[in-house]
C-alpha atoms as a PDB file:
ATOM      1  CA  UNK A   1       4.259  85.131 -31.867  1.00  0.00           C
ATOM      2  CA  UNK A   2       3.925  88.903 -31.383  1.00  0.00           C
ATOM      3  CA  UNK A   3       6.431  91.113 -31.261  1.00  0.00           C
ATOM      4  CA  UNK A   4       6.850  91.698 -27.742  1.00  0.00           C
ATOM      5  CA  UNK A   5       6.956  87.738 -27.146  1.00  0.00           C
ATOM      6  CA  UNK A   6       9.453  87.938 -29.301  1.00  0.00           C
ATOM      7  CA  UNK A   7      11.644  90.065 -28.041  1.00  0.00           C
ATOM      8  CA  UNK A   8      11.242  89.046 -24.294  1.00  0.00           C
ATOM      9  CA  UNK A   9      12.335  85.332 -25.811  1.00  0.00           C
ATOM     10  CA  UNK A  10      15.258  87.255 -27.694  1.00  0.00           C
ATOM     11  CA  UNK A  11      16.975  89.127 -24.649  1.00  0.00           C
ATOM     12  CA  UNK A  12      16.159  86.206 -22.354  1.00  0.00           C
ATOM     13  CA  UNK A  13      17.816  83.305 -24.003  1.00  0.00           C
ATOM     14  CA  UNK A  14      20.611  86.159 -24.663  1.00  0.00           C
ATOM     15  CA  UNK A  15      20.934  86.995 -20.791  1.00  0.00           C
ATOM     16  CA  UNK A  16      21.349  83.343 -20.191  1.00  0.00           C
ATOM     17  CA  UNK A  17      24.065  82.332 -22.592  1.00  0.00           C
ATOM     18  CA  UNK A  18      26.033  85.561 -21.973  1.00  0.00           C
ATOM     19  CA  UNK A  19      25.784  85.157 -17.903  1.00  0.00           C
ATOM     20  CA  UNK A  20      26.341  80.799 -18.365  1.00  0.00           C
ATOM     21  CA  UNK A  21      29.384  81.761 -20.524  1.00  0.00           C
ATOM     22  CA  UNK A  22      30.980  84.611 -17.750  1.00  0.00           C
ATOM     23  CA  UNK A  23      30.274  81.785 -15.079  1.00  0.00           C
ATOM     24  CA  UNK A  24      32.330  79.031 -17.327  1.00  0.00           C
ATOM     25  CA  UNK A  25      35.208  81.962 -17.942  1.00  0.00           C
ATOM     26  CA  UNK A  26      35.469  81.750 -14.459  1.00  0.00           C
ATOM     27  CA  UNK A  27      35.928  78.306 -13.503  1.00  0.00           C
ATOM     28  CA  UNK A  28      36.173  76.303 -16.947  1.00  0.00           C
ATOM     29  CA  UNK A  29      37.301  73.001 -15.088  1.00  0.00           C
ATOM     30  CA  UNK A  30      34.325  72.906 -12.372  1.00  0.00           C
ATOM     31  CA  UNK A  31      31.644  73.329 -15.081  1.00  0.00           C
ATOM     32  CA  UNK A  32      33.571  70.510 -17.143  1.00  0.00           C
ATOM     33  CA  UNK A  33      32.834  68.208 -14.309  1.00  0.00           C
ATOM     34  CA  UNK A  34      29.460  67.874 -15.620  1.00  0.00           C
ATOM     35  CA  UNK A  35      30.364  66.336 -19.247  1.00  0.00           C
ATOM     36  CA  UNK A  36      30.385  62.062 -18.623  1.00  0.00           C
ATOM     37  CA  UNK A  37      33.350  60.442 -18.417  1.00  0.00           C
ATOM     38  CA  UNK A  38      32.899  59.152 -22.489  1.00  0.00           C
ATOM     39  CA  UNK A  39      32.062  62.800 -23.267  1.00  0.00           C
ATOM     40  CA  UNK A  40      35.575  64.256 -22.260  1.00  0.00           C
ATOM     41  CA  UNK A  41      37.368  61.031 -23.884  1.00  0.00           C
ATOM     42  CA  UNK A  42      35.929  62.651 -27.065  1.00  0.00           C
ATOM     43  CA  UNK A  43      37.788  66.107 -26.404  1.00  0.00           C
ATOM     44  CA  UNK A  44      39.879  66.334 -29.271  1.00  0.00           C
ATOM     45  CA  UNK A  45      41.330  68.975 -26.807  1.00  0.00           C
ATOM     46  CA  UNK A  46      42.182  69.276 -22.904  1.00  0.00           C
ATOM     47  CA  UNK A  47      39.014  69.925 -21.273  1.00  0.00           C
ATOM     48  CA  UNK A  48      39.635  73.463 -20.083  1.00  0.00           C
ATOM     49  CA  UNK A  49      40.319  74.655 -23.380  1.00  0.00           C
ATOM     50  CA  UNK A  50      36.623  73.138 -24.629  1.00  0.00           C
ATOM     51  CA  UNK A  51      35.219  74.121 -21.498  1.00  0.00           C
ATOM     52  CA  UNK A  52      36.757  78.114 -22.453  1.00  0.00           C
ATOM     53  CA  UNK A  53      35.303  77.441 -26.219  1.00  0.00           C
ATOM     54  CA  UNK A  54      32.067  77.171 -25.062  1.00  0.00           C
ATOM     55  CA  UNK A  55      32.039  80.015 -22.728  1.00  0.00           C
ATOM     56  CA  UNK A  56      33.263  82.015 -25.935  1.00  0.00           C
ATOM     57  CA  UNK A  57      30.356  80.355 -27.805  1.00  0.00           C
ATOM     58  CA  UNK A  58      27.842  81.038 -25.206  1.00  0.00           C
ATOM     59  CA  UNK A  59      28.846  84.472 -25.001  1.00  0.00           C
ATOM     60  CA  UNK A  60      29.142  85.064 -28.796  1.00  0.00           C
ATOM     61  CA  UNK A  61      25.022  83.436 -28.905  1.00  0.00           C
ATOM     62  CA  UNK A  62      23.790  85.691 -26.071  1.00  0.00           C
ATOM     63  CA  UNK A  63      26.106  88.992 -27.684  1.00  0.00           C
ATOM     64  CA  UNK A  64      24.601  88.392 -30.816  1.00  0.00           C
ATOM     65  CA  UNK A  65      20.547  87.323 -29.506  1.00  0.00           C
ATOM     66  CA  UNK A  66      21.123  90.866 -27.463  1.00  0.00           C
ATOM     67  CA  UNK A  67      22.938  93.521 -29.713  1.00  0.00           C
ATOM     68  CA  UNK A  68      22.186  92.226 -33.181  1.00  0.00           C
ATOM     69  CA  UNK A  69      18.500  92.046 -34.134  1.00  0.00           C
ATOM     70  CA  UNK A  70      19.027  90.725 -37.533  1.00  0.00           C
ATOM     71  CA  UNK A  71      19.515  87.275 -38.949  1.00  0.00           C
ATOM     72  CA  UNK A  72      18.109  85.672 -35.154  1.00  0.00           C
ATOM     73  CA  UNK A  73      18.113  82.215 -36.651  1.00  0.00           C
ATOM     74  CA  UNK A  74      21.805  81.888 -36.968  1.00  0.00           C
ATOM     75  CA  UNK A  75      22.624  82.111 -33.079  1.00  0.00           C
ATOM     76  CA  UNK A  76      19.316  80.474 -32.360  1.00  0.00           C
ATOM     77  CA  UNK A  77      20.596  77.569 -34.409  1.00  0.00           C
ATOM     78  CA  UNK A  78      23.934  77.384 -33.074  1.00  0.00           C
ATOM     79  CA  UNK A  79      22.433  77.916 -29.615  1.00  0.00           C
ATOM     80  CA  UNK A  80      20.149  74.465 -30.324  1.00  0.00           C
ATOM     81  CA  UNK A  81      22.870  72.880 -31.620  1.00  0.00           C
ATOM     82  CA  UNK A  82      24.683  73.336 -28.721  1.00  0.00           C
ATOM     83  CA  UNK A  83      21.844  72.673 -25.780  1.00  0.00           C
ATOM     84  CA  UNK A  84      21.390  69.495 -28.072  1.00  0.00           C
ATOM     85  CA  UNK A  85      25.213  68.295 -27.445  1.00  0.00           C
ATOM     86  CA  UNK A  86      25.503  69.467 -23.764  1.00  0.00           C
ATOM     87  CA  UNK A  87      22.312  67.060 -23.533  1.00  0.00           C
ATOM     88  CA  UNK A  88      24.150  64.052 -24.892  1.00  0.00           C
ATOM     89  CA  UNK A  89      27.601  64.832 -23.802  1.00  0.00           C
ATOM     90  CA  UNK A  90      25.856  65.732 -19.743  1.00  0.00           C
ATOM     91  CA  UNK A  91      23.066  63.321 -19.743  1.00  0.00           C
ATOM     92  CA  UNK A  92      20.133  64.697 -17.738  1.00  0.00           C
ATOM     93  CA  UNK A  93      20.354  65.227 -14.933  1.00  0.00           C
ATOM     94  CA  UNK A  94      19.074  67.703 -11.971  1.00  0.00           C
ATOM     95  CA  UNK A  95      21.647  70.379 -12.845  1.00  0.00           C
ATOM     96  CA  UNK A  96      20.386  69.742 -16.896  1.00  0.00           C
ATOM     97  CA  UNK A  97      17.006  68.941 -17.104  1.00  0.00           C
ATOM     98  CA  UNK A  98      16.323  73.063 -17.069  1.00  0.00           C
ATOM     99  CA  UNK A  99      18.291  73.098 -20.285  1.00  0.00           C
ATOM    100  CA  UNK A 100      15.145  70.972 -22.118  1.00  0.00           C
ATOM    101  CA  UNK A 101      13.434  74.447 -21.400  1.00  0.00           C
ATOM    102  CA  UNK A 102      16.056  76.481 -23.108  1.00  0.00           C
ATOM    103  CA  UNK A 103      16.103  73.704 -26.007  1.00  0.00           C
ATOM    104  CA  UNK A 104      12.477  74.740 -26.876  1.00  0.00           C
ATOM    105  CA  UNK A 105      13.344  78.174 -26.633  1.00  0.00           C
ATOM    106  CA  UNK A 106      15.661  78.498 -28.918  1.00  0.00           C
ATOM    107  CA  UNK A 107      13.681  75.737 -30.883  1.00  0.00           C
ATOM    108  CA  UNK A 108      10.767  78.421 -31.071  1.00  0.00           C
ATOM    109  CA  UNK A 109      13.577  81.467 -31.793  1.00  0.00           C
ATOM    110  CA  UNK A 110      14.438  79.429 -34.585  1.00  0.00           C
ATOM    111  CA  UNK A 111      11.316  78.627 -36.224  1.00  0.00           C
ATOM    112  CA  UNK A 112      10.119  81.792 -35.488  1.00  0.00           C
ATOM    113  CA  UNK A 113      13.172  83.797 -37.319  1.00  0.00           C
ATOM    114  CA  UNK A 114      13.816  81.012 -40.139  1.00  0.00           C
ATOM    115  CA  UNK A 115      14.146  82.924 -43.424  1.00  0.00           C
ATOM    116  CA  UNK A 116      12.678  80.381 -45.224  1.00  0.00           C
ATOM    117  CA  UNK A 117       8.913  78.851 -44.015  1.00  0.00           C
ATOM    118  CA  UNK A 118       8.508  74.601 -44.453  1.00  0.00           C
ATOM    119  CA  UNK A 119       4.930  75.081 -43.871  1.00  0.00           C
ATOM    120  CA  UNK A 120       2.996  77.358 -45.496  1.00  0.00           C
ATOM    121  CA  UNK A 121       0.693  79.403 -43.488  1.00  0.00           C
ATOM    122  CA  UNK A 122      -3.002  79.667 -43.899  1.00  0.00           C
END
């Protein structure tokens, strides 16, 4: 990937989970509508308190992506991690299926960044 690929991935994936954790500050129990009924049954917690831990997750992912250029793979992980539960915990659906998008993205910011290479290059 060059560098400036790179870096366009970087500050867009950041942009995204900073502005989709603002928007779930500001009305935690309309974007918990969207986990299935099982999904919340699982909440160890109320649902607006999850719903406010992920906006502090999401906003933590796309502070870090943004400000910190170092160690990338860490939030890129986390930020798979997490497209990968709100996948299984939302189902896909019309609202979700543009998350697959930002599951490869981070997927690529990951494997791009990852300090230590499974395959060896050529």
């Amino acid at each position: 990937m060059s560098r400036a690929g790179f870096h366009i991935l970087r500050v867009g994936i950041a942009i995204t989970f900073l502005w989709i954790g603002v928007l779930i500050f500001r009305n935690p129990e309309s974007w918990g509508s969207y986990l299935q009924p099982w999904a919340t049954k699982l909440l160890p917690i109320p649902l607006v308190e999850a719903m406010l831990g992920t906006a502090i997750l999401d906003i933590v992912i796309g502070g870090w992506l943004l400000f910190i250029d170092r160690f990338v793979w860490i939030p890129a992980a986390f930020a798979f991690l997490h497209l990968i539960i709100v996948l299984v915990g939302s189902g896909i659906t019309d609202i979700t299926v543009r998350d697959i998008g930002l599951l490869a993205a981070t997927l690529a910011l990951l494997v791009e960044t990852f300090p230590f290479r499974i395959v060896r290059e050529r």
